[in-house]
C-alpha atoms as a PDB file:
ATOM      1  CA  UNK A   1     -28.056 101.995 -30.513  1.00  0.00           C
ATOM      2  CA  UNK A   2     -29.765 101.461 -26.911  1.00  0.00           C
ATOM      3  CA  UNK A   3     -28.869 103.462 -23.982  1.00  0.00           C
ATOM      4  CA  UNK A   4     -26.474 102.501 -21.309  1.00  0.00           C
ATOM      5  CA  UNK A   5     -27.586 100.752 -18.186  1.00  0.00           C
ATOM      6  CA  UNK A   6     -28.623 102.957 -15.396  1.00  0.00           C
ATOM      7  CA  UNK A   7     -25.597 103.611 -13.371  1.00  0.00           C
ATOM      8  CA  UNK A   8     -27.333 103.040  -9.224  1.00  0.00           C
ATOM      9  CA  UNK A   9     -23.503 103.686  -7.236  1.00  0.00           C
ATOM     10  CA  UNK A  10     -23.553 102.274  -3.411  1.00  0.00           C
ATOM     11  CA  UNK A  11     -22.213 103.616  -0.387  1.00  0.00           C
ATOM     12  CA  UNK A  12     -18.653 104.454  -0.901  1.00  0.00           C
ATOM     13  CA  UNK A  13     -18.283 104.274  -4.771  1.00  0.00           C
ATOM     14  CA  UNK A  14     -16.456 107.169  -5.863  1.00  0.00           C
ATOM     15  CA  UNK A  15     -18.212 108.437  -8.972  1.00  0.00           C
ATOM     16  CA  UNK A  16     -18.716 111.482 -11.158  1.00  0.00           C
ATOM     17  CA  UNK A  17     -21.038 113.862 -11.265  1.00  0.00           C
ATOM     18  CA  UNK A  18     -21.845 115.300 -14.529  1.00  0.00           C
ATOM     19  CA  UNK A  19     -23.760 118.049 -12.944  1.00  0.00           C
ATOM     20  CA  UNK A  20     -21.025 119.721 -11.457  1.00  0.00           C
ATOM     21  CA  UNK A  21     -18.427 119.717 -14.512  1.00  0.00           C
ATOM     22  CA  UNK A  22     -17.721 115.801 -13.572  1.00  0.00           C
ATOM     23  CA  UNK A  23     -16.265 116.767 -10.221  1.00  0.00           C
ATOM     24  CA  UNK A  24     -15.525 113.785  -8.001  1.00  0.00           C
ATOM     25  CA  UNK A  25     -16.992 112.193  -5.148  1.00  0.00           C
ATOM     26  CA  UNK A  26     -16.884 109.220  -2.738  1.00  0.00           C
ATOM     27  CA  UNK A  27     -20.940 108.401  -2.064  1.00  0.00           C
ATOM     28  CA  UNK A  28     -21.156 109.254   1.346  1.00  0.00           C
ATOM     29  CA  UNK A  29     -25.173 108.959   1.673  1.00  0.00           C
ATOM     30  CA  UNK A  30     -27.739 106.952  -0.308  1.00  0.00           C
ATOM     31  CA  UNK A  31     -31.651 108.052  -1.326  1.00  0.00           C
ATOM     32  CA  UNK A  32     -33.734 106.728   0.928  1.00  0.00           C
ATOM     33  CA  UNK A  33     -35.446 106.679   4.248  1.00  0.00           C
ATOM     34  CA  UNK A  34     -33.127 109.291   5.530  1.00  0.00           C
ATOM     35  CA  UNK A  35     -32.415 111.276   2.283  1.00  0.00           C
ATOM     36  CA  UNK A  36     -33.656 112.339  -0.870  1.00  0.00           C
ATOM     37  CA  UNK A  37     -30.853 112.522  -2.750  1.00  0.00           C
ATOM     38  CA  UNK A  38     -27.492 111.119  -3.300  1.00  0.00           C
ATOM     39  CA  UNK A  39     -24.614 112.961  -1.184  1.00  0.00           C
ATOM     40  CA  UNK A  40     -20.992 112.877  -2.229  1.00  0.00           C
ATOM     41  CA  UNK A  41     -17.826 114.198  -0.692  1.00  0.00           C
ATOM     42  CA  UNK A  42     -14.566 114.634  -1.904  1.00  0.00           C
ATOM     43  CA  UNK A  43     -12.206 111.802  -1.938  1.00  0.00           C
ATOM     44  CA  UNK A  44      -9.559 113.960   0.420  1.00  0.00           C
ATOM     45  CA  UNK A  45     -12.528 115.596   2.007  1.00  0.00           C
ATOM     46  CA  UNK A  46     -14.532 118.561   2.182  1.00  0.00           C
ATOM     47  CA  UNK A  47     -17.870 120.298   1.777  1.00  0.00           C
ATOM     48  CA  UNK A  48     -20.607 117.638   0.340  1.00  0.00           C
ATOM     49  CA  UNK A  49     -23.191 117.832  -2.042  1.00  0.00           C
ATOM     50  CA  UNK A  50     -25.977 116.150  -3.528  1.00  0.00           C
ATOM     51  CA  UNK A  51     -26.943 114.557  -7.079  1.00  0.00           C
ATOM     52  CA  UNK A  52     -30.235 113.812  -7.915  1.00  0.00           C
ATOM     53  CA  UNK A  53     -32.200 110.337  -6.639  1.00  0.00           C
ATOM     54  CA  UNK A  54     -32.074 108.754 -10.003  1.00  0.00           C
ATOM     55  CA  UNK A  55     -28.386 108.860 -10.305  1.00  0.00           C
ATOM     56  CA  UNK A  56     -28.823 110.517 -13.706  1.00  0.00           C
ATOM     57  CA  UNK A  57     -26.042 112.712 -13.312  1.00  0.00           C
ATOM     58  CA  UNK A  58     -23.338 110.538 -12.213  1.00  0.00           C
ATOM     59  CA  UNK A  59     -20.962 107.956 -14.106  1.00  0.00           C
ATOM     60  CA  UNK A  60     -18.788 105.542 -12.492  1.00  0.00           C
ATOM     61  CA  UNK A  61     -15.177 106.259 -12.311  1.00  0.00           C
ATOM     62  CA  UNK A  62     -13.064 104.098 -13.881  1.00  0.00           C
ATOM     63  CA  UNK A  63     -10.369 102.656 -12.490  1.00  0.00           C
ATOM     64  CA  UNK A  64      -6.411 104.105 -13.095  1.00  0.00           C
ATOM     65  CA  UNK A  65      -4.439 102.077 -15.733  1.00  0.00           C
ATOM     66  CA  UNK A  66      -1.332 100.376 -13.940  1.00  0.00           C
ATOM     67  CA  UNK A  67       0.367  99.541 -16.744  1.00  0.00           C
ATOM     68  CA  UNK A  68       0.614  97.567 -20.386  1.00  0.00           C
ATOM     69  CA  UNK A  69       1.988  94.485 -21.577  1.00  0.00           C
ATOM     70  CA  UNK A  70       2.230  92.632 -24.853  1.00  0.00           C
ATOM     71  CA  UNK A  71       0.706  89.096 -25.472  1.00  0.00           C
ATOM     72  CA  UNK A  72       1.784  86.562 -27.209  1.00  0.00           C
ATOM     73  CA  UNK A  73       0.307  87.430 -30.551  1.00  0.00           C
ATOM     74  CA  UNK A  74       1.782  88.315 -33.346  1.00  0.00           C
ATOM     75  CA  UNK A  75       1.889  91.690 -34.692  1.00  0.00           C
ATOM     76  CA  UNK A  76       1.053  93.244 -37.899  1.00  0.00           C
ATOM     77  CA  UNK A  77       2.194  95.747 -40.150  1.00  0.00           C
ATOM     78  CA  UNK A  78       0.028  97.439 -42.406  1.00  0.00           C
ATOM     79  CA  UNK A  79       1.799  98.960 -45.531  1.00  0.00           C
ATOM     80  CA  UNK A  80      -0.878 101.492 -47.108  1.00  0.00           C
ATOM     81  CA  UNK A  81      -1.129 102.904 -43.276  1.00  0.00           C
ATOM     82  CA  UNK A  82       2.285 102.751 -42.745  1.00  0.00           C
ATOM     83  CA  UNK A  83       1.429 101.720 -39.237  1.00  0.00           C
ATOM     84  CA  UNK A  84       2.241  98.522 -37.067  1.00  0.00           C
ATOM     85  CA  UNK A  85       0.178  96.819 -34.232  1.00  0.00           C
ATOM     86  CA  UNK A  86       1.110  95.023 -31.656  1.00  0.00           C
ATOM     87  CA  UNK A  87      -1.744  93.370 -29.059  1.00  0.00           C
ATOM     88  CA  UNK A  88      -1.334  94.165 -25.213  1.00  0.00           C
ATOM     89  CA  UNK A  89      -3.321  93.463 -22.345  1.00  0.00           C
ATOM     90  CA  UNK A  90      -4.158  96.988 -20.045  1.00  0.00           C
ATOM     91  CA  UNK A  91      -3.909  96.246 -16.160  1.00  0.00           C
ATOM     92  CA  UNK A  92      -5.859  97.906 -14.132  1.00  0.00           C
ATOM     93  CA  UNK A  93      -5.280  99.486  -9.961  1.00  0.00           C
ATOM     94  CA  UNK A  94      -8.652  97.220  -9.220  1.00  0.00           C
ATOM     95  CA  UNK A  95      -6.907  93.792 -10.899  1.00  0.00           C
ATOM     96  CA  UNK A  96      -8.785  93.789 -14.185  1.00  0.00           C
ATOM     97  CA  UNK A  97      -7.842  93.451 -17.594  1.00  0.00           C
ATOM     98  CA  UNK A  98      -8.392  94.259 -20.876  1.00  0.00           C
ATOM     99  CA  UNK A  99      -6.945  93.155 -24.309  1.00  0.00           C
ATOM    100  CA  UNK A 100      -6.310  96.333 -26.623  1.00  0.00           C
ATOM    101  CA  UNK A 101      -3.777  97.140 -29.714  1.00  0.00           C
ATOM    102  CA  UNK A 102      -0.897  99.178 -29.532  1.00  0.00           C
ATOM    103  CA  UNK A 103      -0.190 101.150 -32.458  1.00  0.00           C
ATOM    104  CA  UNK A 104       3.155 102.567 -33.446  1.00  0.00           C
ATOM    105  CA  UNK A 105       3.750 104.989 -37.128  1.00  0.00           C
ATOM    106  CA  UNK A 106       6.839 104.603 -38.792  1.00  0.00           C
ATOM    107  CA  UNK A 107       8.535 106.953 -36.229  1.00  0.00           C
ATOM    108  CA  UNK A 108       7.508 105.718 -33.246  1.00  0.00           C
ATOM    109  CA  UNK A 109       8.883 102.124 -34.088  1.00  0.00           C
ATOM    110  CA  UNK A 110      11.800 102.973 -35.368  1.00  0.00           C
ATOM    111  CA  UNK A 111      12.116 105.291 -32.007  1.00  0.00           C
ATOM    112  CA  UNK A 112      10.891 102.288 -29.840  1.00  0.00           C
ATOM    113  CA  UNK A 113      13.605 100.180 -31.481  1.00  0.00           C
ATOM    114  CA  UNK A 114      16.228 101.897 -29.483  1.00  0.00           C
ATOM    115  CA  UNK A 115      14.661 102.195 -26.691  1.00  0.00           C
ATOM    116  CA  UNK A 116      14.399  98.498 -26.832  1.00  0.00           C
ATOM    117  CA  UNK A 117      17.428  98.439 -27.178  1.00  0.00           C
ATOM    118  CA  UNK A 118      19.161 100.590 -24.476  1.00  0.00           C
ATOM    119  CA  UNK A 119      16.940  98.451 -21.966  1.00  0.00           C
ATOM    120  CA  UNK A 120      18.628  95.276 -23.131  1.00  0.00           C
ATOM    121  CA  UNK A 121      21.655  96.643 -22.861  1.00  0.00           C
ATOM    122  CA  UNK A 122      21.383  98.097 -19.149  1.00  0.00           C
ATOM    123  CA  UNK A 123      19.857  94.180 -18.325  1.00  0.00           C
ATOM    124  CA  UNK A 124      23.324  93.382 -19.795  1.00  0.00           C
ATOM    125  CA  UNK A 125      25.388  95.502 -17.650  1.00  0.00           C
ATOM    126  CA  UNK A 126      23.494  95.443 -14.577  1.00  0.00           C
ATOM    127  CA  UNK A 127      24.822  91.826 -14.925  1.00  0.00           C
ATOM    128  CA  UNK A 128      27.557  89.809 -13.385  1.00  0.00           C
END
């Protein structure tokens, strides 16, 4: 396994630092001519502090989940897990995407089938 890239955030990246129990910061100064060290600041604001030149101790943060919705794939069922699958794409609050599996036990489908249900029914009455 190799390590992961070296994470170098730019002004105004809100990141993580690892240093101080992953506490979270908006990068407020850069190392460099005028500073040694990276400075962060709250998000709402609030007394700064500094993480190490190298950026060893902070981590990107990723962006919020937005919501989920299925593809057009087929799901599966898989009998000796007693588990089916069902492929979604993950939306992101910055516009990305990613494809992932949604996994339901016997309970949980059987549960989502009436949910499923009650929201086709409420399309059906909120209709004319």
């Amino acid at each position: 396994m190799g390590a992961a890239a070296p994470f170098y955030p730019r002004l105004g990246d809100l990141t993580t630092d690892t240093a101080h129990d992953g506490r979270i910061g908006v990068v407020v100064t850069l190392p460099g001519e005028e500073a040694a060290t990276y400075h962060l600041r709250p998000p709402g604001g609030g007394d700064e502090w500094s993480a190490p030149a190298d950026g060893t101790t902070l981590r990107p943060v990723p962006a919020a989940v937005t919501h989920i919705t299925p593809t057009p794939r087929d799901v599966v069922y898989d009998q000796r897990a007693e588990q089916g699958a069902m492929p979604v794409e993950v939306h992101y609050e910055d516009g990305g995407t990613a494809e992932s599996v949604l996994v339901f036990t016997v309970a949980q489908l059987e549960r989502c089938t009436g949910q499923l249900q009650r929201i086709i029914e409420l399309r059906k009455d909120g209709q004319p």
